[in-house]
C-alpha atoms as a PDB file:
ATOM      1  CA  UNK A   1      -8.566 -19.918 -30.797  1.00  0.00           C
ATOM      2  CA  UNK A   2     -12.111 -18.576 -31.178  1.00  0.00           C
ATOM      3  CA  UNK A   3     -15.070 -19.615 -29.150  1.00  0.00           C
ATOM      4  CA  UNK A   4     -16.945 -20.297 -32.038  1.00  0.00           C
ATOM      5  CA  UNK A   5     -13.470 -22.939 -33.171  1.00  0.00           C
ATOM      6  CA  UNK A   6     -13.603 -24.277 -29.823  1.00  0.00           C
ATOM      7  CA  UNK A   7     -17.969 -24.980 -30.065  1.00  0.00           C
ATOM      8  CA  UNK A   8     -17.286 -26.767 -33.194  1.00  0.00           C
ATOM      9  CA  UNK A   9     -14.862 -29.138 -31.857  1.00  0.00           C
ATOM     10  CA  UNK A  10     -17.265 -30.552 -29.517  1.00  0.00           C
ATOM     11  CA  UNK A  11     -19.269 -31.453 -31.956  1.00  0.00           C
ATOM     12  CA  UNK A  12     -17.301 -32.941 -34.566  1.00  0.00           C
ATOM     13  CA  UNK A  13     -16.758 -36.446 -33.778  1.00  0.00           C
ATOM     14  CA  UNK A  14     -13.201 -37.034 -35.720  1.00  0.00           C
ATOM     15  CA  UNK A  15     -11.460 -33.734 -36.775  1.00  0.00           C
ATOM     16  CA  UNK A  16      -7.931 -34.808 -38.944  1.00  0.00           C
ATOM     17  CA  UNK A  17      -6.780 -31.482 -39.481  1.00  0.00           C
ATOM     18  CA  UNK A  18      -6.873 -28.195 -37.587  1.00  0.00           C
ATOM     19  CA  UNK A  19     -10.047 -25.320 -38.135  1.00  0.00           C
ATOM     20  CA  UNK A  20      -9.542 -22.715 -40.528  1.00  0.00           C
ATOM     21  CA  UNK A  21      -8.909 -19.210 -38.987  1.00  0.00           C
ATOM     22  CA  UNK A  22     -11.910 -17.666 -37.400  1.00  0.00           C
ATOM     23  CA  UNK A  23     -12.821 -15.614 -40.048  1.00  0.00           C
ATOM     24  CA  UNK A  24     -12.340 -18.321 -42.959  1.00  0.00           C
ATOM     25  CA  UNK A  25     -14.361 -20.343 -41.078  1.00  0.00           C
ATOM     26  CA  UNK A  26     -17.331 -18.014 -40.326  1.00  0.00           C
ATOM     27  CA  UNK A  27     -17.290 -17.578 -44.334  1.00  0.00           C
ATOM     28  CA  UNK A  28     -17.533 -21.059 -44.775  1.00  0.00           C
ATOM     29  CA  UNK A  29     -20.390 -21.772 -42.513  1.00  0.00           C
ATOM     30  CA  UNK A  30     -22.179 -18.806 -44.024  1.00  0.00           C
ATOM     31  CA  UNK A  31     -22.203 -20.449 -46.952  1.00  0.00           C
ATOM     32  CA  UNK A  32     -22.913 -24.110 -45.667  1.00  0.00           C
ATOM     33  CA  UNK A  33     -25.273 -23.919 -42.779  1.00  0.00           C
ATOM     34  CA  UNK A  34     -28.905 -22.064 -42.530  1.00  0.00           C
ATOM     35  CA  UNK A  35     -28.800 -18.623 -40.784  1.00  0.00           C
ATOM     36  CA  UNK A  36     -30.678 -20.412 -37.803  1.00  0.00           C
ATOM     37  CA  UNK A  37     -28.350 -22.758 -37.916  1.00  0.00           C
ATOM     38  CA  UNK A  38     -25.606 -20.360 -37.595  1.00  0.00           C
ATOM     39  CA  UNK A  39     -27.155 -18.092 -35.211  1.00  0.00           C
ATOM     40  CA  UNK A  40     -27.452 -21.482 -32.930  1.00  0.00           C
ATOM     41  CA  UNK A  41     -23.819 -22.695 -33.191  1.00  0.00           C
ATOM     42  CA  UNK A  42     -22.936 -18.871 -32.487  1.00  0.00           C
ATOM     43  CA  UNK A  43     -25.416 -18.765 -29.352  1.00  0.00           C
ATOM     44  CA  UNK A  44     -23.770 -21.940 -28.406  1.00  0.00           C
ATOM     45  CA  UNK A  45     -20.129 -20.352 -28.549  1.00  0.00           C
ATOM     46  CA  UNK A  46     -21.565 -17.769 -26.141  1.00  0.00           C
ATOM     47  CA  UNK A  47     -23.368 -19.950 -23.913  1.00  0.00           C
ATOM     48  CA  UNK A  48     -26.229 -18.393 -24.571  1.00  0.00           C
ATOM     49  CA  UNK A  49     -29.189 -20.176 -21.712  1.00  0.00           C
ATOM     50  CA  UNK A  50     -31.861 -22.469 -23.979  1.00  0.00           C
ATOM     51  CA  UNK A  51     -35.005 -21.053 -22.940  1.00  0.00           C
ATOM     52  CA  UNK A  52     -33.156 -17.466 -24.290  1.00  0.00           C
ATOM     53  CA  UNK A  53     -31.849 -19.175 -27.617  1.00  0.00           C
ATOM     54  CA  UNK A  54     -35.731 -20.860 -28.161  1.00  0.00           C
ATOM     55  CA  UNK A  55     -36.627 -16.973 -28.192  1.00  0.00           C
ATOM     56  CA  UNK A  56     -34.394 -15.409 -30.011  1.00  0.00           C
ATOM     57  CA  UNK A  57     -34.696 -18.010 -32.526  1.00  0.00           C
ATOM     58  CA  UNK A  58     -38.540 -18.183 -31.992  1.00  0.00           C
ATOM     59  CA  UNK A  59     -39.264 -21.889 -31.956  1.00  0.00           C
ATOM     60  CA  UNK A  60     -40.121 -24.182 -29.136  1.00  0.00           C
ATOM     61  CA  UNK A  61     -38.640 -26.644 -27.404  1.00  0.00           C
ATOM     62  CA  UNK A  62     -39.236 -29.560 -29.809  1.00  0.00           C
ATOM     63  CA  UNK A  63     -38.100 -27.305 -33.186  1.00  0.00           C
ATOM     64  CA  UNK A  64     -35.001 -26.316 -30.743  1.00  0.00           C
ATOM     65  CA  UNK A  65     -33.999 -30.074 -30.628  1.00  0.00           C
ATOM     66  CA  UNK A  66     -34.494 -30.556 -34.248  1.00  0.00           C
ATOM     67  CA  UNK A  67     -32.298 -27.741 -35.514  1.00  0.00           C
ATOM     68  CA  UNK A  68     -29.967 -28.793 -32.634  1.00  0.00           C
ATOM     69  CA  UNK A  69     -29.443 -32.299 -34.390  1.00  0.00           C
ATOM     70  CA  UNK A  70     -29.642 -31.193 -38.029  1.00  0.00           C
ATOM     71  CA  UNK A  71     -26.879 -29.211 -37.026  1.00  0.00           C
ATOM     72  CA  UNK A  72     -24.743 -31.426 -35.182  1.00  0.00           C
ATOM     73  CA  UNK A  73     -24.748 -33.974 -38.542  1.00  0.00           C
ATOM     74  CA  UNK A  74     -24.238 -31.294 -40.853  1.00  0.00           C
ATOM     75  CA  UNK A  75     -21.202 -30.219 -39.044  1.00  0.00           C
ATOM     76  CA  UNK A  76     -19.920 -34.140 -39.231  1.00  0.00           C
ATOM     77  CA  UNK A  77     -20.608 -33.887 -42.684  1.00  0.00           C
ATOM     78  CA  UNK A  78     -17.050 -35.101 -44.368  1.00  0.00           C
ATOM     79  CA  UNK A  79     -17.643 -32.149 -47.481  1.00  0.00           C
ATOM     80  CA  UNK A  80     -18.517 -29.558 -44.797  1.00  0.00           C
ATOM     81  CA  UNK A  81     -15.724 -30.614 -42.601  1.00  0.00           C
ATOM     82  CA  UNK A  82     -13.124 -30.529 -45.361  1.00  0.00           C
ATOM     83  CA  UNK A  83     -13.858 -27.411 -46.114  1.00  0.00           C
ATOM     84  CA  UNK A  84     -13.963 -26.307 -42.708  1.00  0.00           C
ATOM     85  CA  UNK A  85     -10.315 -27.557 -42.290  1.00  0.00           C
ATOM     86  CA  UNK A  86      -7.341 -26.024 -43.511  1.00  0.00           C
END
């Protein structure tokens, strides 16, 4: 399993059936999330440090927590969960 498979796990709260493959999944999120968002849940996968992430990203600490959250509900989003599943 992917790192990036194994990031989104932790923050789904109720996941009924398995990811899709890595790839399949990386197409769907393309498609579903904003590139910041992506490049976050990616960073995340890597453990990329926060203070490195805020940078790369170039927002602060208070835009960092923002897209952190708009992420984590759009990921428990039952559409964007369905079609993250296979």
């Amino acid at each position: 399993m992917s790192t990036l498979n194994i990031e989104i796990e932790k923050h789904i709260k109720k996941l009924v059936n398995p990811l899709k493959h890595p790839d399949e999944l990386l197409e769907v999120l393309k498609l579903k999330l904003t590139k910041k968002e992506l490049k976050l849940l990616k960073s995340w996968a890597e453990d990329m440090p926060q203070k490195e992430l805020e940078e790369s990203l170039q927002v602060d600490e208070e835009r960092y927590a923002q897209l952190s959250t708009k992420l984590i509900k759009k990921l428990n989003q039952e559409k964007i969960k369905q079609a993250m599943c296979v």
